[in-house]
PDB file of N, CA and C in Angstrom:
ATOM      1  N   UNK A   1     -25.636 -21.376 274.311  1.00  0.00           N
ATOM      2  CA  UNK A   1     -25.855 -21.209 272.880  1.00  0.00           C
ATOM      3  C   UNK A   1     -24.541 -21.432 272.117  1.00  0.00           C
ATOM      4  N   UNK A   2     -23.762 -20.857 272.659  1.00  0.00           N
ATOM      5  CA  UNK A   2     -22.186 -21.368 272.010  1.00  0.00           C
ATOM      6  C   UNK A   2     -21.947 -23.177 271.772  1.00  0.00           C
ATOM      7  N   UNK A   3     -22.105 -23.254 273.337  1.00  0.00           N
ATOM      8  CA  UNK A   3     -21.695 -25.097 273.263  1.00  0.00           C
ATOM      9  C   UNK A   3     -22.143 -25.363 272.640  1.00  0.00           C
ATOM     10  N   UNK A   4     -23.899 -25.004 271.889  1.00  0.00           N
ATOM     11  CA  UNK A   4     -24.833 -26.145 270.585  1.00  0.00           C
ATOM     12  C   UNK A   4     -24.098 -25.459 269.718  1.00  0.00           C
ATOM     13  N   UNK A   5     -23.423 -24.733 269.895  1.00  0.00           N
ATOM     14  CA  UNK A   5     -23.350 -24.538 268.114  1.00  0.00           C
ATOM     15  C   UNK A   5     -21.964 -25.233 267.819  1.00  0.00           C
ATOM     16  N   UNK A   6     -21.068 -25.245 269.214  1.00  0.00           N
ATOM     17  CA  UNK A   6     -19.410 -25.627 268.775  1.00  0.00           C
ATOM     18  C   UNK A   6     -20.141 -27.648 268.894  1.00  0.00           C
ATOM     19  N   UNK A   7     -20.995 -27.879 269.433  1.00  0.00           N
ATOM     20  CA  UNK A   7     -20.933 -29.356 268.913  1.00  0.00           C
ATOM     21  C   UNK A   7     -22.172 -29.774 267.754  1.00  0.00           C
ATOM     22  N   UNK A   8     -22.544 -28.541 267.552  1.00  0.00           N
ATOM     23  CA  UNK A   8     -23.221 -29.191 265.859  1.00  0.00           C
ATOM     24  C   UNK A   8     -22.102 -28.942 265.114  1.00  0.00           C
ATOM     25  N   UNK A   9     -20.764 -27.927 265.116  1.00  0.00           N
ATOM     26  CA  UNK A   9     -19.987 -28.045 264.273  1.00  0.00           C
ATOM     27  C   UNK A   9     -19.019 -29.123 264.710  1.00  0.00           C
ATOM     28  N   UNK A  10     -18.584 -29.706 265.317  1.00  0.00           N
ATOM     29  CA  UNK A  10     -18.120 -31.110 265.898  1.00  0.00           C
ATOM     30  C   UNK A  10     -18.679 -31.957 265.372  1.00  0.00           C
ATOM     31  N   UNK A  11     -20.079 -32.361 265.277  1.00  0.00           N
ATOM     32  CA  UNK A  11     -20.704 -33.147 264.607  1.00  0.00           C
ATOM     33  C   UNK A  11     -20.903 -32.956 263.248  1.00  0.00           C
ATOM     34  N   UNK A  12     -20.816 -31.911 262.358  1.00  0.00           N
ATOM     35  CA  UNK A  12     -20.685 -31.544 261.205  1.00  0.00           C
ATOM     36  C   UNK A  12     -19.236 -32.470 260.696  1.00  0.00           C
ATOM     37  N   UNK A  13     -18.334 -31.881 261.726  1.00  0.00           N
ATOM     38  CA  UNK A  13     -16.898 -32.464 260.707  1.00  0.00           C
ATOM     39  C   UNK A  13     -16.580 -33.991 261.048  1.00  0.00           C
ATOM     40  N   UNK A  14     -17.282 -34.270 261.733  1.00  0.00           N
ATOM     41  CA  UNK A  14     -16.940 -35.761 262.005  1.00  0.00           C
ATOM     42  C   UNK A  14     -18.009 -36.411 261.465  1.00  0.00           C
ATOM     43  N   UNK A  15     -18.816 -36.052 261.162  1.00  0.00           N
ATOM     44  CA  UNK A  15     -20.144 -36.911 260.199  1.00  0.00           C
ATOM     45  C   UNK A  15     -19.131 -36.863 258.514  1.00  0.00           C
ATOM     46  N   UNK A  16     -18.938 -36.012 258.561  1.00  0.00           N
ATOM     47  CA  UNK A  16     -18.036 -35.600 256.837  1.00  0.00           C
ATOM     48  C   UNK A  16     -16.406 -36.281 256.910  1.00  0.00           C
ATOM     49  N   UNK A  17     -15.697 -36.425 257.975  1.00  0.00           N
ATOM     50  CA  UNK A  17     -14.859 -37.780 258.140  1.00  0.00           C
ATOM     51  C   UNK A  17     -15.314 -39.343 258.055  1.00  0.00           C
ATOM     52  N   UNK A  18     -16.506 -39.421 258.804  1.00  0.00           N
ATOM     53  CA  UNK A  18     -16.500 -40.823 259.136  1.00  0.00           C
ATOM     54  C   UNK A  18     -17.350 -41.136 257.704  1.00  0.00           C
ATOM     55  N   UNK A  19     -18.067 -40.192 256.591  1.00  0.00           N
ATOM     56  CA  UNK A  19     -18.325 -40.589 255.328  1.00  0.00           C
ATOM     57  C   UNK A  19     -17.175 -40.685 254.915  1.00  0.00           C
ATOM     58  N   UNK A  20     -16.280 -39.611 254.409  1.00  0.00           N
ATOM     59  CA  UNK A  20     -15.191 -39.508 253.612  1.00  0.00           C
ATOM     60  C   UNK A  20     -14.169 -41.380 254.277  1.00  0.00           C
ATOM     61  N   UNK A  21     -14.190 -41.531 255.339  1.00  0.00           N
ATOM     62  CA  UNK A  21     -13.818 -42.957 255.380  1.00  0.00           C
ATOM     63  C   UNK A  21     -14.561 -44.220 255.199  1.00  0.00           C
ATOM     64  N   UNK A  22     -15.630 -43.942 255.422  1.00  0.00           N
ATOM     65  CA  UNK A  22     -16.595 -44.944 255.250  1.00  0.00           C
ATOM     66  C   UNK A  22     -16.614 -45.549 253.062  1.00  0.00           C
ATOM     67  N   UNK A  23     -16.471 -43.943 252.599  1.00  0.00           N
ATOM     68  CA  UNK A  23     -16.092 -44.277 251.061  1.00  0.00           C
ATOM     69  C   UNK A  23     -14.799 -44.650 250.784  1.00  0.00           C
ATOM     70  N   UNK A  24     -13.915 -44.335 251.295  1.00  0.00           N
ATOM     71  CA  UNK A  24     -12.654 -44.853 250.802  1.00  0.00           C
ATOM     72  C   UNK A  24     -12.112 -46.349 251.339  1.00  0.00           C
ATOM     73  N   UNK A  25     -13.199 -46.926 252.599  1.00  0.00           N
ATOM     74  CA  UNK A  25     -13.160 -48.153 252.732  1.00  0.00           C
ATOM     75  C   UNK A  25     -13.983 -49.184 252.068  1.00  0.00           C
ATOM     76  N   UNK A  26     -15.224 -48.391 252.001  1.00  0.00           N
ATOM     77  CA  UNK A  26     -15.914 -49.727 251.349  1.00  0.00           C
ATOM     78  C   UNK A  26     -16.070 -49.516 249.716  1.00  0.00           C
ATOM     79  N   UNK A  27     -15.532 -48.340 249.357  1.00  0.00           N
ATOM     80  CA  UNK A  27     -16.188 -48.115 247.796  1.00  0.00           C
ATOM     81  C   UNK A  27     -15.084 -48.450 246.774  1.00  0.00           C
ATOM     82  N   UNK A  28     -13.715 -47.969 247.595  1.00  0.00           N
ATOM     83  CA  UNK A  28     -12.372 -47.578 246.774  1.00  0.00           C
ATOM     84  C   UNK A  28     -11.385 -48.892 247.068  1.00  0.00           C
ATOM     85  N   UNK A  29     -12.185 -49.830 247.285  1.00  0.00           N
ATOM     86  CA  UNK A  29     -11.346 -51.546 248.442  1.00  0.00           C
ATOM     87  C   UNK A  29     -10.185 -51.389 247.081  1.00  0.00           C
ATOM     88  N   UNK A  30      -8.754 -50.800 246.710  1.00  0.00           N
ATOM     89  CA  UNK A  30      -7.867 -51.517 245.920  1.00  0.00           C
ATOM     90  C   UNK A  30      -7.492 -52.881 245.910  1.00  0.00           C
ATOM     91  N   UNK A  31      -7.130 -53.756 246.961  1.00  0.00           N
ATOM     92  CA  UNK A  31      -6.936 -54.748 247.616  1.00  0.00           C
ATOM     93  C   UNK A  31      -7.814 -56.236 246.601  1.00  0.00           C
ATOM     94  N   UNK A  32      -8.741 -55.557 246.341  1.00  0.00           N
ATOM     95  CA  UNK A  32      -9.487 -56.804 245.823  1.00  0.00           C
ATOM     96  C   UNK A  32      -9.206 -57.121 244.185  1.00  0.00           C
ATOM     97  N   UNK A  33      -8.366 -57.593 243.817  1.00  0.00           N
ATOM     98  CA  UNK A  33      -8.195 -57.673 242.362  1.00  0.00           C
ATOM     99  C   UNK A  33      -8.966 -59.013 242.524  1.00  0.00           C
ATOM    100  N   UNK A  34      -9.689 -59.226 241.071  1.00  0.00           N
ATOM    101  CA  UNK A  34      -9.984 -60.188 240.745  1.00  0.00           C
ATOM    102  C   UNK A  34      -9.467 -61.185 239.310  1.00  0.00           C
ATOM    103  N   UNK A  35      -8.317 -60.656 238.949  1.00  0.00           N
ATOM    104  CA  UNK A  35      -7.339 -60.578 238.065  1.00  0.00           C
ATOM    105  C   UNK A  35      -6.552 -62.078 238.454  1.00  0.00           C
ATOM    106  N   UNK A  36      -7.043 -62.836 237.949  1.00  0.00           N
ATOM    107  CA  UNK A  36      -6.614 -64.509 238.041  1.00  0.00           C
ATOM    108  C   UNK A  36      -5.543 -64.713 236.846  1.00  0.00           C
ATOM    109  N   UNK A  37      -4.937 -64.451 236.396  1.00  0.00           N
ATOM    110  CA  UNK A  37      -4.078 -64.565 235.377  1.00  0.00           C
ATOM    111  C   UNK A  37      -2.855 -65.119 236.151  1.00  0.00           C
ATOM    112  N   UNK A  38      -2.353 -66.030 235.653  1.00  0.00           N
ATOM    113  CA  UNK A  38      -1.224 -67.364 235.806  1.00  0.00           C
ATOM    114  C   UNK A  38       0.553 -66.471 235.193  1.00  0.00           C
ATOM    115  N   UNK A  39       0.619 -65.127 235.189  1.00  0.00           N
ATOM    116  CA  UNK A  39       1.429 -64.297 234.284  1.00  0.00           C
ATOM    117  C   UNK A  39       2.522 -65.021 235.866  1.00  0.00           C
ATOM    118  N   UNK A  40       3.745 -65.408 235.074  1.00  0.00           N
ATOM    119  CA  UNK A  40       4.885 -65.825 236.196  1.00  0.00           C
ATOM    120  C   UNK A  40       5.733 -65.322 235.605  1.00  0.00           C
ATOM    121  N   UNK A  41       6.735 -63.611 235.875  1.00  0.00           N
ATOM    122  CA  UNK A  41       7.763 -63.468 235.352  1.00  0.00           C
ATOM    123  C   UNK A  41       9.207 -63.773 236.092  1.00  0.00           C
ATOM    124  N   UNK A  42       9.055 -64.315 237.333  1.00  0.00           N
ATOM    125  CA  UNK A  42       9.976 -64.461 237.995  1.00  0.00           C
ATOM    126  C   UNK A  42      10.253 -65.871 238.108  1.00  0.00           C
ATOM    127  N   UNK A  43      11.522 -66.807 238.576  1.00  0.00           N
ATOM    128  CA  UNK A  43      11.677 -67.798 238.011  1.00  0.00           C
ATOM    129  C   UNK A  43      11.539 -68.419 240.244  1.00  0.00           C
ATOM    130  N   UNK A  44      10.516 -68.097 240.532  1.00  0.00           N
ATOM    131  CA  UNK A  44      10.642 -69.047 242.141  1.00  0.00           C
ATOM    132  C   UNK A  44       9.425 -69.607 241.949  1.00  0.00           C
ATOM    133  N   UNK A  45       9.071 -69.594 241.298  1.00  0.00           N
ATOM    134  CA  UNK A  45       7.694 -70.344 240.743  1.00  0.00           C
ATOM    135  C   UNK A  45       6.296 -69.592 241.156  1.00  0.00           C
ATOM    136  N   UNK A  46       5.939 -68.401 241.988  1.00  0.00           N
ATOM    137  CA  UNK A  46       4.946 -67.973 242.063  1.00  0.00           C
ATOM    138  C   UNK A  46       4.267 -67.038 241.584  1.00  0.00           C
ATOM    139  N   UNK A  47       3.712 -65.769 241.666  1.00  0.00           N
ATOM    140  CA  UNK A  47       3.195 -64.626 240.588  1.00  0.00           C
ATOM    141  C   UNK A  47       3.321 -63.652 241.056  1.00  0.00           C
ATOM    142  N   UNK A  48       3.444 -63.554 242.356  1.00  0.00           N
ATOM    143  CA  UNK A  48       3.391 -62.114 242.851  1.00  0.00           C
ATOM    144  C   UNK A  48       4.699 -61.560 242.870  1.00  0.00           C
ATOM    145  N   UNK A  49       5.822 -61.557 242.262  1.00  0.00           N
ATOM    146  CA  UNK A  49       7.443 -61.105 241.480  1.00  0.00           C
ATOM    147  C   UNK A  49       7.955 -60.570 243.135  1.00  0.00           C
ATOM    148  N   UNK A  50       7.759 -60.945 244.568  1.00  0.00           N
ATOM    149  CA  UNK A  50       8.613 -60.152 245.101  1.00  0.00           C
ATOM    150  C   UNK A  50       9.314 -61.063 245.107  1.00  0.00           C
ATOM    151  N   UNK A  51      10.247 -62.255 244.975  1.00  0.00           N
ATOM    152  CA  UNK A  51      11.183 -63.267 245.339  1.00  0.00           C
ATOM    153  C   UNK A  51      10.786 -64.659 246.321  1.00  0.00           C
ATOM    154  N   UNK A  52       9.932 -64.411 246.886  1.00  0.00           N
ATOM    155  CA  UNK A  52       9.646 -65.320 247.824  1.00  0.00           C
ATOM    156  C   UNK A  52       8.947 -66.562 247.063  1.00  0.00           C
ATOM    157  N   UNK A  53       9.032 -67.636 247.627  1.00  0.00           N
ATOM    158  CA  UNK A  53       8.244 -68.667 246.843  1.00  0.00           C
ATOM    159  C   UNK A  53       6.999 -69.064 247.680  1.00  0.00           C
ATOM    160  N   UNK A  54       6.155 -68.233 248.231  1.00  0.00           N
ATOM    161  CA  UNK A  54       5.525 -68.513 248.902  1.00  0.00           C
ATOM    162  C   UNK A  54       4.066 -68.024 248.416  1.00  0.00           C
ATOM    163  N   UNK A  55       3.064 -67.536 249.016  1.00  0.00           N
ATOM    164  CA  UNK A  55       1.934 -67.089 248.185  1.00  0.00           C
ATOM    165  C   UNK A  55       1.470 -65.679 247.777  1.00  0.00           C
ATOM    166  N   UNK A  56       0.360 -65.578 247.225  1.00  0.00           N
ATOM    167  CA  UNK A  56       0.497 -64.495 246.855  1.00  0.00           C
ATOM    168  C   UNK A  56      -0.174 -63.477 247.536  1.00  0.00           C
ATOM    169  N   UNK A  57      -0.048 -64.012 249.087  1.00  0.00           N
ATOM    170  CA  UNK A  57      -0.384 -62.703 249.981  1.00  0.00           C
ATOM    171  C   UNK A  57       0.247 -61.558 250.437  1.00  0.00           C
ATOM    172  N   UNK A  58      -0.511 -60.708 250.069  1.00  0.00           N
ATOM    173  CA  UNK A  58       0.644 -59.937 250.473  1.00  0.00           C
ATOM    174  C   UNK A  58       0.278 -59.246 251.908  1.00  0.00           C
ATOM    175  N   UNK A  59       1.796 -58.858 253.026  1.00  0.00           N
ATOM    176  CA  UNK A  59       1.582 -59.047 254.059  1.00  0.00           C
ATOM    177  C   UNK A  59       0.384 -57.541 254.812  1.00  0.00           C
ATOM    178  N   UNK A  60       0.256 -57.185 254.333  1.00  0.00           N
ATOM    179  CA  UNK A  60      -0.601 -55.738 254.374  1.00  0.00           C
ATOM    180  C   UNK A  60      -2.010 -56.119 254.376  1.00  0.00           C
ATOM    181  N   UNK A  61      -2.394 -56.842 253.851  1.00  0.00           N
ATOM    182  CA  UNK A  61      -3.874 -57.530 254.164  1.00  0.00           C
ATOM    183  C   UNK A  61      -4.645 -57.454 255.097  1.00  0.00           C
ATOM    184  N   UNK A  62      -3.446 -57.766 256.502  1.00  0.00           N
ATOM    185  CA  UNK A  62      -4.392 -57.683 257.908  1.00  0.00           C
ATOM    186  C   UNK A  62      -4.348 -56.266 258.484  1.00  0.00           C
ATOM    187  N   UNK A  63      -4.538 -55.422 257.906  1.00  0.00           N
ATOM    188  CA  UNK A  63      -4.779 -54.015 257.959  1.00  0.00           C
ATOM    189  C   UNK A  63      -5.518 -53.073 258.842  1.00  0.00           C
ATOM    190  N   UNK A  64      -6.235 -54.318 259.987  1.00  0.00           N
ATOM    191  CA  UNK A  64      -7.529 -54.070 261.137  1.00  0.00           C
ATOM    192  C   UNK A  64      -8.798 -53.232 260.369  1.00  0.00           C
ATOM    193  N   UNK A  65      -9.029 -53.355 258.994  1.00  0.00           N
ATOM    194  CA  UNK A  65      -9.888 -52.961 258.568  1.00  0.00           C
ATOM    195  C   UNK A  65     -11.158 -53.770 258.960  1.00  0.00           C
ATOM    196  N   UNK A  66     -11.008 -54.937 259.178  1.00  0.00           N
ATOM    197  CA  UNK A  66     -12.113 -55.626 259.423  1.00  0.00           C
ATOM    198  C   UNK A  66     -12.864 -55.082 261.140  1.00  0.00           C
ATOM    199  N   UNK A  67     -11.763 -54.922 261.499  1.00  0.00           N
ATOM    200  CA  UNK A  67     -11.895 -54.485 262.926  1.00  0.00           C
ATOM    201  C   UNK A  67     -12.760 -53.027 262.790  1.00  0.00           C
ATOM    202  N   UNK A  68     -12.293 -52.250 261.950  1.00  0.00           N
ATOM    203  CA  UNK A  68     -12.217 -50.569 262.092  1.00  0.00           C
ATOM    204  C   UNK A  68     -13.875 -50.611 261.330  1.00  0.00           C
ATOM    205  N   UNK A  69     -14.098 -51.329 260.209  1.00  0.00           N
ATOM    206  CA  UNK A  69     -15.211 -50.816 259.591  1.00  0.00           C
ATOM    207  C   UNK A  69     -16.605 -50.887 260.898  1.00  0.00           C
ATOM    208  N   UNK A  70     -16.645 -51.632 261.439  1.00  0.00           N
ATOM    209  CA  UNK A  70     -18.111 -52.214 262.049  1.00  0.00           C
ATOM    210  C   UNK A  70     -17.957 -50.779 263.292  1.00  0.00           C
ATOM    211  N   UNK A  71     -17.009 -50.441 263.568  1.00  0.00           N
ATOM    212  CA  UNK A  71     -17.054 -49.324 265.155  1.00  0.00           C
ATOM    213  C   UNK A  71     -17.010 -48.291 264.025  1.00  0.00           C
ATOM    214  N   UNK A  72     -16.742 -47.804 262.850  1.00  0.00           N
ATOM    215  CA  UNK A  72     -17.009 -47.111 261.888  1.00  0.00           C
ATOM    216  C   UNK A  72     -18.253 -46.568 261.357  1.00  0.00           C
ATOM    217  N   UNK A  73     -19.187 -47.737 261.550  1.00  0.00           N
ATOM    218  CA  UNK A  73     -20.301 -47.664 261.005  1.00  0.00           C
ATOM    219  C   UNK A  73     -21.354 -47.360 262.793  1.00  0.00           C
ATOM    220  N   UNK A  74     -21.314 -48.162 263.356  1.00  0.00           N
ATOM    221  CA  UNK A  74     -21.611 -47.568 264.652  1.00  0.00           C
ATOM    222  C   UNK A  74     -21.748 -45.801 264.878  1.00  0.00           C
ATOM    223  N   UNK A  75     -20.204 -45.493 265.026  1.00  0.00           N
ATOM    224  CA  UNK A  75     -20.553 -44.238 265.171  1.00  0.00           C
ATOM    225  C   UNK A  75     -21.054 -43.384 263.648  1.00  0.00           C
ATOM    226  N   UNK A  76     -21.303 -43.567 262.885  1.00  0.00           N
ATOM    227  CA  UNK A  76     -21.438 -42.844 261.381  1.00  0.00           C
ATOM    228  C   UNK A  76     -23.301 -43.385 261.357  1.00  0.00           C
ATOM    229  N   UNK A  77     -23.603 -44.091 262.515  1.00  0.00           N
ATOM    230  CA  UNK A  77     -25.319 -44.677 262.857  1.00  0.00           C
ATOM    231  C   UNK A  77     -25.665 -43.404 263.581  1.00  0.00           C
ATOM    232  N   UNK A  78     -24.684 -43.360 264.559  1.00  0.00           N
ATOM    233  CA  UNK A  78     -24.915 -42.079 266.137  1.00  0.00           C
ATOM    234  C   UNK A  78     -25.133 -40.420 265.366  1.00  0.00           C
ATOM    235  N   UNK A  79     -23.914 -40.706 264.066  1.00  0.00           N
ATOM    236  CA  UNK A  79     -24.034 -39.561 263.576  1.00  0.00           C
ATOM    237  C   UNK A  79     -25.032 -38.860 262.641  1.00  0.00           C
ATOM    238  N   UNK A  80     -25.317 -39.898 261.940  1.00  0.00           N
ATOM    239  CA  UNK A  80     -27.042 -39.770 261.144  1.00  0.00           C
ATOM    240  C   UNK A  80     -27.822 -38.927 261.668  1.00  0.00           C
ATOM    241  N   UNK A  81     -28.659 -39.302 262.416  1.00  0.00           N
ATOM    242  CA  UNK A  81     -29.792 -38.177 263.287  1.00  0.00           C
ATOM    243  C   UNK A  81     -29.020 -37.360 263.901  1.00  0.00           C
ATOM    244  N   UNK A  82     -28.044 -36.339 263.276  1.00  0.00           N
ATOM    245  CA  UNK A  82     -27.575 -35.315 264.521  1.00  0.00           C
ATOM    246  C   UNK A  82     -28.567 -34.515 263.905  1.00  0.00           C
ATOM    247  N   UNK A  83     -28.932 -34.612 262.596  1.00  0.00           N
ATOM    248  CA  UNK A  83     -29.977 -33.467 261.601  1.00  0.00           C
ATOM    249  C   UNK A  83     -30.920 -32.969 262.399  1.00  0.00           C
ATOM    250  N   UNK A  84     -31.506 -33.238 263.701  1.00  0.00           N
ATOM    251  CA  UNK A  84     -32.249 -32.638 264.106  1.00  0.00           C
ATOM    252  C   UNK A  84     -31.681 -32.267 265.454  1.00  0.00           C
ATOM    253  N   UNK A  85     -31.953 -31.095 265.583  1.00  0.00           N
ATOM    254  CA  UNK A  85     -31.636 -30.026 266.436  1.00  0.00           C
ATOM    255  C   UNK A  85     -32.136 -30.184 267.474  1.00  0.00           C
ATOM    256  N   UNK A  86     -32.718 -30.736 268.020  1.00  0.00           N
ATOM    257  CA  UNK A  86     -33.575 -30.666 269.462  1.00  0.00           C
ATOM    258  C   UNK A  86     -33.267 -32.222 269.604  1.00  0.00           C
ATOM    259  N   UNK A  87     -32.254 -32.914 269.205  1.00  0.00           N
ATOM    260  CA  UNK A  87     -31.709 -34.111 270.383  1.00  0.00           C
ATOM    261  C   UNK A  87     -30.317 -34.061 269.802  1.00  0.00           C
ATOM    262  N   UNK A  88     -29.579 -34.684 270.347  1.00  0.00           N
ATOM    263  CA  UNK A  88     -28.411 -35.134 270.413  1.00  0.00           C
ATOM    264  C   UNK A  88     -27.980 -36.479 270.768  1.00  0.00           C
ATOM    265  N   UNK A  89     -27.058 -36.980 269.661  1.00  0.00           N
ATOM    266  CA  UNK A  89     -26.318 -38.231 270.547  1.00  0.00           C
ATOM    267  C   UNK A  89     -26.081 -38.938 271.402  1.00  0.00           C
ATOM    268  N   UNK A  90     -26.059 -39.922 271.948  1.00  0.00           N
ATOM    269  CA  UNK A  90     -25.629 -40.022 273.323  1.00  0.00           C
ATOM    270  C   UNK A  90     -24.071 -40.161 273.286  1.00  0.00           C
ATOM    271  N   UNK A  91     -23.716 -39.108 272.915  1.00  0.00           N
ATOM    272  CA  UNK A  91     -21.624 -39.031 272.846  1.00  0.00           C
ATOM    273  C   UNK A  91     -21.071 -38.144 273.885  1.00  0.00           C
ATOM    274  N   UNK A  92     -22.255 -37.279 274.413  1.00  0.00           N
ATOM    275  CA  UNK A  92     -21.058 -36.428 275.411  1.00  0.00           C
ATOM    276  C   UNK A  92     -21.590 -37.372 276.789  1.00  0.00           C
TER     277      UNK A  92
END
């Protein structure tokens, strides 16, 4: 009776992580400006003002988010139906 209860609360706080990330990845994306404006205050000819004359990527992009969301959503699938009490996951 202990163990169901210490892994419905296991599954409680990790259902309420893998939302709380699941929103701050797909809802809160900063990354995506769509802000096309030609504004050049720096004189190397490009827009993004760090010095480089190169583009306007910036190097933080490849962030393994692409990687992280899909095994994200997987387990935040597993975690859905923990709501009922008489099955469990297949996680232990």
């Amino acid at each position: 009776m202990i163990i169901d209860s210490l892994k419905r609360a296991v599954f409680f706080f990790l259902r309420k992580i893998f939302k709380c990330l699941h929103f701050e990845l797909v809802c809160h994306d900063d990354d995506n400006d769509t802000d096309d404006d030609d504004n050049d205050d720096d004189d190397d000819g490009d827009s993004d003002d760090d010095g480089d004359s190169g583009d306007d990527d910036d190097s933080d992009d490849d962030d393994g988010t692409a990687m992280l969301l899909p095994a994200l959503l997987t387990v935040h699938e597993l975690l859905v139906d923990f709501d009922d009490t008489t099955s469990y996951p297949l996680l232990w």
